[in-house]
C-alpha atoms as a PDB file:
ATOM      1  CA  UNK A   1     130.418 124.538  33.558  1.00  0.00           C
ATOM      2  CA  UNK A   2     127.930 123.037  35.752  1.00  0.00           C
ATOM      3  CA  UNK A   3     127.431 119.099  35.770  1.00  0.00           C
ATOM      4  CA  UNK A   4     123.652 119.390  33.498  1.00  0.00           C
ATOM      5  CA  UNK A   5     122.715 119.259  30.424  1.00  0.00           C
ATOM      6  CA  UNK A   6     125.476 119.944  27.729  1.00  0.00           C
ATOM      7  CA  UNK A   7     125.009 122.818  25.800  1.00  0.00           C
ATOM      8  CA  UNK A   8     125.354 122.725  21.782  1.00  0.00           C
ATOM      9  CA  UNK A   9     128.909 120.841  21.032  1.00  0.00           C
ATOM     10  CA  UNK A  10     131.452 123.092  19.220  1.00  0.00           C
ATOM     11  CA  UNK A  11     134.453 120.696  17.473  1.00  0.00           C
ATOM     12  CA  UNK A  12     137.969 122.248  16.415  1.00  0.00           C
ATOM     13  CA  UNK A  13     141.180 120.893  15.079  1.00  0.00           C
ATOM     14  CA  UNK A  14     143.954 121.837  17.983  1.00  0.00           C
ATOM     15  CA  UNK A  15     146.119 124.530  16.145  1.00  0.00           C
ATOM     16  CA  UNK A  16     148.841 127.038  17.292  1.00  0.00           C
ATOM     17  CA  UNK A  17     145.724 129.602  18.242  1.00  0.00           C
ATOM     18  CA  UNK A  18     143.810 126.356  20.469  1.00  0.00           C
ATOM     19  CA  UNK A  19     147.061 126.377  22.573  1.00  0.00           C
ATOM     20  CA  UNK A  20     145.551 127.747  25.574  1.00  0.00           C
ATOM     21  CA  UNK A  21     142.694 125.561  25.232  1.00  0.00           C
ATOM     22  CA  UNK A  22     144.534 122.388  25.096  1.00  0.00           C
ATOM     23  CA  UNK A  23     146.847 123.716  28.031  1.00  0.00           C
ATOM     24  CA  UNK A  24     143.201 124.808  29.818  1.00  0.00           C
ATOM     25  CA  UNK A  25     141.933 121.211  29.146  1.00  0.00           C
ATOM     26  CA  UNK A  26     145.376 119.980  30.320  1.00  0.00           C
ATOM     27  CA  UNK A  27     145.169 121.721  33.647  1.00  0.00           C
ATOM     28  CA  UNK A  28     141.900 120.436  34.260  1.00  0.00           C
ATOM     29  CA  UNK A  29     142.345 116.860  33.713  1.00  0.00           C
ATOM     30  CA  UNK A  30     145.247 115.420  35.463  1.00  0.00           C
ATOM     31  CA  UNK A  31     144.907 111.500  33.740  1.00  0.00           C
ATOM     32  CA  UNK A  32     145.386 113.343  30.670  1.00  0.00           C
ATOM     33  CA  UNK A  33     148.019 115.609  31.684  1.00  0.00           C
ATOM     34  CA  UNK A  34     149.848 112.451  32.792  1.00  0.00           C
ATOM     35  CA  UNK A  35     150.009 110.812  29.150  1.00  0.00           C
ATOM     36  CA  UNK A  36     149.417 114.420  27.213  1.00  0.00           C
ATOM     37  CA  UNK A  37     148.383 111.817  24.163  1.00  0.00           C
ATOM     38  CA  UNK A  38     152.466 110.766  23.860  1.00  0.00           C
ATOM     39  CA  UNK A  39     152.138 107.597  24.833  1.00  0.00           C
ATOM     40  CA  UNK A  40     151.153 105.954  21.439  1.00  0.00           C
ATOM     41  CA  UNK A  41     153.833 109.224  19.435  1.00  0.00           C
ATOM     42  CA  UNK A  42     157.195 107.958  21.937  1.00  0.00           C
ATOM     43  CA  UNK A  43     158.965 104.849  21.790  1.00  0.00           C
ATOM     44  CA  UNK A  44     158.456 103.368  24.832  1.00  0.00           C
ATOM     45  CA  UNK A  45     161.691 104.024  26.123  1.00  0.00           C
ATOM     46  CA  UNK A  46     161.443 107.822  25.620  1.00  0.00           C
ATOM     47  CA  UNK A  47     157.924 107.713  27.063  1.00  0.00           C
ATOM     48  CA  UNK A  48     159.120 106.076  30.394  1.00  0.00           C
ATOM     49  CA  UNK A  49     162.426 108.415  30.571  1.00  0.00           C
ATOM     50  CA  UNK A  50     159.983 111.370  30.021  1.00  0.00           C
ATOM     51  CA  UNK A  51     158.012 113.642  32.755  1.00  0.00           C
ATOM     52  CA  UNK A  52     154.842 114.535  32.716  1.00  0.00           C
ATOM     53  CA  UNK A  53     156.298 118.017  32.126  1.00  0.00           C
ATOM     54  CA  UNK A  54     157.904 116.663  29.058  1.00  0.00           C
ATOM     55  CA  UNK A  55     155.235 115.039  27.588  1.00  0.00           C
ATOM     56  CA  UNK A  56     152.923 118.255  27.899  1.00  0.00           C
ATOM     57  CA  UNK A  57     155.694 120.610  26.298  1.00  0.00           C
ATOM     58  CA  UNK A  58     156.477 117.384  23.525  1.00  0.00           C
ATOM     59  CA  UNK A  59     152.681 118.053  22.624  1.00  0.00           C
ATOM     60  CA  UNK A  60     152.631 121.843  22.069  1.00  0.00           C
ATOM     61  CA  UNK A  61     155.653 121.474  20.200  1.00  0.00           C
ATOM     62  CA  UNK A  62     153.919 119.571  17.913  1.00  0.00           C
ATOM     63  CA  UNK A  63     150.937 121.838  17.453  1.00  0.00           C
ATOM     64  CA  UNK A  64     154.006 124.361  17.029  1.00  0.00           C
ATOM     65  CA  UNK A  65     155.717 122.387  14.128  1.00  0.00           C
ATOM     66  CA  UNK A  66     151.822 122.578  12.527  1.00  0.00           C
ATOM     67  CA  UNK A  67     151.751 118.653  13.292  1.00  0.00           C
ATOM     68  CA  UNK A  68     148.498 117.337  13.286  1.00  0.00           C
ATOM     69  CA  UNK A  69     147.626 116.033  16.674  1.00  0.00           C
ATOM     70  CA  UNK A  70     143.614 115.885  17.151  1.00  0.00           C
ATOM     71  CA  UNK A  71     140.245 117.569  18.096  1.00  0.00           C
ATOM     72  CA  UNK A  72     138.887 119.721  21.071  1.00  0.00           C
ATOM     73  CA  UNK A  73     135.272 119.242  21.722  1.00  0.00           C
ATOM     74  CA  UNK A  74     133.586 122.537  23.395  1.00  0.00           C
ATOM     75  CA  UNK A  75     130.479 123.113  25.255  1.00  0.00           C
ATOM     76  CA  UNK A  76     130.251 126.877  26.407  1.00  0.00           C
ATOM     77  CA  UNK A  77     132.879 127.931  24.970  1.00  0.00           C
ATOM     78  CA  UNK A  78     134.914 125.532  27.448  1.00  0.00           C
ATOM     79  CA  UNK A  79     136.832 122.578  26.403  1.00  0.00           C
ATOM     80  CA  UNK A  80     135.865 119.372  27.644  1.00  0.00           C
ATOM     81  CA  UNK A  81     136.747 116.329  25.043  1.00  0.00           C
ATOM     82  CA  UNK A  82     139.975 115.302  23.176  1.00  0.00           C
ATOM     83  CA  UNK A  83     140.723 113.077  20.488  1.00  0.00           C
ATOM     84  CA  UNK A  84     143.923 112.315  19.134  1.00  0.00           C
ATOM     85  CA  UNK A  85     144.187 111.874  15.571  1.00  0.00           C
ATOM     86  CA  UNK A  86     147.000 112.138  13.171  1.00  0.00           C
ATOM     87  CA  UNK A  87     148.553 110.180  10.285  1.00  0.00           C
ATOM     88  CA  UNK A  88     149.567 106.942  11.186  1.00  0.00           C
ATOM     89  CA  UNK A  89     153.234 107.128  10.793  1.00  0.00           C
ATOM     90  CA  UNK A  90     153.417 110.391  13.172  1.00  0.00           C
ATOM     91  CA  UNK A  91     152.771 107.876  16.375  1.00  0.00           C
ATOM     92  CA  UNK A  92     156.190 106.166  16.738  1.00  0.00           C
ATOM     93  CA  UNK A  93     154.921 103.352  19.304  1.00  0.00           C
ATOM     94  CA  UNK A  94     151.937 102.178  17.780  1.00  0.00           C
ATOM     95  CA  UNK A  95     153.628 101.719  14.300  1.00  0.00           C
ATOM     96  CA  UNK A  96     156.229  99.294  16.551  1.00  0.00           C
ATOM     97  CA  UNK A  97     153.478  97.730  18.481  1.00  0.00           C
ATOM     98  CA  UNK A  98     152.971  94.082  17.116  1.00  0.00           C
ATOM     99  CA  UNK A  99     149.696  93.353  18.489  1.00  0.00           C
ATOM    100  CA  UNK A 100     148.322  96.692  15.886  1.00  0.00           C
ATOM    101  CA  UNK A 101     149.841  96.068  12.904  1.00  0.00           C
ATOM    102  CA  UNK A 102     149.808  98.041   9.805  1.00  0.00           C
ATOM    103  CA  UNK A 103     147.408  95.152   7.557  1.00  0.00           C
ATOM    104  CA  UNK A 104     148.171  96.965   3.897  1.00  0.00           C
ATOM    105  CA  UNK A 105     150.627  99.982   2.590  1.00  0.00           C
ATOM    106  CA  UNK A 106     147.413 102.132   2.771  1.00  0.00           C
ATOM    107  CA  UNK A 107     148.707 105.984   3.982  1.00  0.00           C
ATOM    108  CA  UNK A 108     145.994 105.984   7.039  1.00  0.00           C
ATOM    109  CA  UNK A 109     145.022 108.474   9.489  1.00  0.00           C
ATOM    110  CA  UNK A 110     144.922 107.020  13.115  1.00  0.00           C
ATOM    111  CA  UNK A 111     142.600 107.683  16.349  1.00  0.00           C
ATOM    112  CA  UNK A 112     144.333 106.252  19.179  1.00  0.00           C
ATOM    113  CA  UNK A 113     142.887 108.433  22.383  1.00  0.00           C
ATOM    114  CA  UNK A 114     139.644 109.835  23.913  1.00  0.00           C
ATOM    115  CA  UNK A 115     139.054 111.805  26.853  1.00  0.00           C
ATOM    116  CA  UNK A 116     136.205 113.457  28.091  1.00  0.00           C
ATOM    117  CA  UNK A 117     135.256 115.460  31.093  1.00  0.00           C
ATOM    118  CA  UNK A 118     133.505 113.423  33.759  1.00  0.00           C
ATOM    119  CA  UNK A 119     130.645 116.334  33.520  1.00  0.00           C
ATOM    120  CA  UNK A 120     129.753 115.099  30.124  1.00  0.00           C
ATOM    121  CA  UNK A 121     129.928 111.489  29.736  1.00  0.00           C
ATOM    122  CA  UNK A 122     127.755 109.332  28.326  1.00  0.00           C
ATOM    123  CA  UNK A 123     126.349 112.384  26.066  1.00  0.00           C
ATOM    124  CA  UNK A 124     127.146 111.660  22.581  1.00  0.00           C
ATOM    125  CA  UNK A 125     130.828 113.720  23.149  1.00  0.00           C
ATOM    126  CA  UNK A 126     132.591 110.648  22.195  1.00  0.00           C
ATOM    127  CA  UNK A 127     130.570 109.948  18.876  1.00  0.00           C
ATOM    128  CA  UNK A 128     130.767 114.072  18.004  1.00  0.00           C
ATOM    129  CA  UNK A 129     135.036 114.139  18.595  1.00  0.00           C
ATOM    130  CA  UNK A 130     135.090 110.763  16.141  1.00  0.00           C
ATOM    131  CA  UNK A 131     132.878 112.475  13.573  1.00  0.00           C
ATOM    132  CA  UNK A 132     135.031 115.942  13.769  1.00  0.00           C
ATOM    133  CA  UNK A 133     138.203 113.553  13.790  1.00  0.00           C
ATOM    134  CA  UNK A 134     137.365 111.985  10.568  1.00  0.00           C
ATOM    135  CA  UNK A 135     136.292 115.152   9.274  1.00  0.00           C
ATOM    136  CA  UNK A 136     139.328 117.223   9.710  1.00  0.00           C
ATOM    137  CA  UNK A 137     141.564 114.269   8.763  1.00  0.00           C
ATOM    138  CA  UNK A 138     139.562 113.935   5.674  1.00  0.00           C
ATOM    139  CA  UNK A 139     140.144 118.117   5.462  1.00  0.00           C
ATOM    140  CA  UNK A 140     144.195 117.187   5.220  1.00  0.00           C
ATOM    141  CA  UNK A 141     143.686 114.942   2.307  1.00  0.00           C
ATOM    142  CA  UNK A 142     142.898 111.048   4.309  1.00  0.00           C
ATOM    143  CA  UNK A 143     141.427 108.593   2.305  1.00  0.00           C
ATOM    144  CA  UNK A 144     141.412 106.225   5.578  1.00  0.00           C
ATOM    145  CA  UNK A 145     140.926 106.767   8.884  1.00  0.00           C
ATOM    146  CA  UNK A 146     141.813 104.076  11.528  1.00  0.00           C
ATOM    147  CA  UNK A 147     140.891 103.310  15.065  1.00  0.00           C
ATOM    148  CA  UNK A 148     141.671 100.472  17.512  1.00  0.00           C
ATOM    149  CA  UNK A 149     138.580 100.311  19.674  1.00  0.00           C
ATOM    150  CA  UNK A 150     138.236  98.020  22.708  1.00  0.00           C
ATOM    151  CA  UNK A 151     134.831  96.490  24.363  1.00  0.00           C
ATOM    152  CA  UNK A 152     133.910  98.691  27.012  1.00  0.00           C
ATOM    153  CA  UNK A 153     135.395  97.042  30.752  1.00  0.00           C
ATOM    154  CA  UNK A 154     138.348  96.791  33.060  1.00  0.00           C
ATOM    155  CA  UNK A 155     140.646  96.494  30.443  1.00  0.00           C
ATOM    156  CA  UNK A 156     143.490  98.130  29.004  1.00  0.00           C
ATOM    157  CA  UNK A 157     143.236 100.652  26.745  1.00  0.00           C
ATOM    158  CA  UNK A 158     139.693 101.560  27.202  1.00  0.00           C
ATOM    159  CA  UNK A 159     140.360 105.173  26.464  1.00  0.00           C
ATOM    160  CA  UNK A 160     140.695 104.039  22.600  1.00  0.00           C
ATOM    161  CA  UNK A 161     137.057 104.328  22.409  1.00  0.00           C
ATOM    162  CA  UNK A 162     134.339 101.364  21.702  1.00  0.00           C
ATOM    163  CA  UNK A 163     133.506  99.730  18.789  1.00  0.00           C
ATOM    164  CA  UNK A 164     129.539 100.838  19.045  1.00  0.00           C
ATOM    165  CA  UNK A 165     131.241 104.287  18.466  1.00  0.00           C
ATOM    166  CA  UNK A 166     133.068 103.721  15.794  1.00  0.00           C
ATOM    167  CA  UNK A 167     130.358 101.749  14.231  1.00  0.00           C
ATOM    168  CA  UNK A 168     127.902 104.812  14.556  1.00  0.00           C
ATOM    169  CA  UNK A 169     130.351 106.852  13.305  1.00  0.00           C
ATOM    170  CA  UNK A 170     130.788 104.845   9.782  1.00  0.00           C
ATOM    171  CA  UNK A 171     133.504 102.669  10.582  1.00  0.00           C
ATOM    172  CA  UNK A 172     133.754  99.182   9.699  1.00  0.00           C
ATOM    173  CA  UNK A 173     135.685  95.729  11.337  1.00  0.00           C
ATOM    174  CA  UNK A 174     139.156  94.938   9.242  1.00  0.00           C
ATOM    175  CA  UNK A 175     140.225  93.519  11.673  1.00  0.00           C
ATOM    176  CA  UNK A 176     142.311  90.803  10.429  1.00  0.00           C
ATOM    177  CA  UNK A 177     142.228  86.607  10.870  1.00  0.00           C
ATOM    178  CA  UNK A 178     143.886  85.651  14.130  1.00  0.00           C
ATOM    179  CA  UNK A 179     144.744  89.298  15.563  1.00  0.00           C
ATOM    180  CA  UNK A 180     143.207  89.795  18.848  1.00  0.00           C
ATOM    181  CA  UNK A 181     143.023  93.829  18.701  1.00  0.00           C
ATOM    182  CA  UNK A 182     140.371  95.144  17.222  1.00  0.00           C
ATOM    183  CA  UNK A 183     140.862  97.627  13.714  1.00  0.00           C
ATOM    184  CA  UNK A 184     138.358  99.271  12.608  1.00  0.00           C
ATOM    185  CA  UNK A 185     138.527 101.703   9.573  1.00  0.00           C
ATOM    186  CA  UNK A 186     136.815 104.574   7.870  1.00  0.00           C
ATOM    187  CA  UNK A 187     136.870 104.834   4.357  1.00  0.00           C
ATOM    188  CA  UNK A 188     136.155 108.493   2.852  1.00  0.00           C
ATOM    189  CA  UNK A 189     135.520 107.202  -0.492  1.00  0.00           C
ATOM    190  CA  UNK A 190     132.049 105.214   0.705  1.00  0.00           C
ATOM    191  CA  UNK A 191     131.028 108.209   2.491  1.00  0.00           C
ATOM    192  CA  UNK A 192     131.553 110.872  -0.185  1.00  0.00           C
ATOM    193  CA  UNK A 193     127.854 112.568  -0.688  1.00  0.00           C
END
């Protein structure tokens, strides 16, 4: 795919038949490939025992077990964006990470990673994977879909995606009193037609 403008954006949940598109996307990326989206599903201590190798087979096993793991955006017929989403509970480190709290006993969905070719940034790819996100969560039954967006800089974390996203995208702030990450939810209800 040349580096112009993006065709039409195709979005579809990674299943056992998107294998070889995930493993395509993989291949190509190598920041991605490093993590393969396990960071935030490991305990800490796995993920830092873990190869990259491991991480990348952890991830198909997943989409093997019919886990829910997130969206492949497509232009051409060639993938080039990820997001991870999946029920909350499924990603082992962020339900231990203090700083991102659960705030209620609400079952949620969460979208914890982005990652999009360097081709097509700063094209709306990031805006279309949230919308598919919440749209095949709310396809598995979610009534609330979470994300922990961070200002856009030289910070940690910036692959969580930006609040202006998730703002165009529906989401609002819960974030609560005195917690310095940002949470930002979805709430299928308000958007029903």
């Amino acid at each position: 795919m040349k580096e112009q403008a993006v065709p039409k954006l195709q979005f579809h949940p990674v299943t056992q038949e998107r294998l070889p598109d995930l493993a395509q996307f993989s291949e190509q990326h190598g920041k991605f490939r490093y993590c393969s989206c396990m960071r935030w599903r490991m305990r800490s201590t796995e993920f830092k025992r873990s190869t990259k190798e491991d991480r990348v087979a952890a991830l198909e096993a997943l989409v093997c077990q019919d886990t829910p793991i997130g969206v492949l955006a497509y232009a051409a017929g060639e993938p080039v964006g990820w997001c991870s989403i999946a029920p909350r509970e499924s990603y082992g480190a962020l339900e231990r990470y203090r700083a991102l709290p659960r705030i209620d006993d609400a079952p949620v969905w969460s979208v914890v990673c982005f990652f999009v070719d360097r081709r097509v940034r700063r094209q709306g790819v990031t805006l279309g994977l949230l919308k598919a996100a919440v749209k095949y969560a709310q396809s598995q039954g979610a009534k609330v879909i979470e994300g922990y967006p961070v200002e856009p800089g030289p910070r940690l974390y910036t692959y969580m995606g930006s609040p202006s996203t998730f703002r165009r995208a529906g989401f609002r702030d819960m974030t609560p009193a005195g917690q310095l990450r940002l949470l930002m939810r979805y709430f299928v209800k308000e958007h029903a037609a």
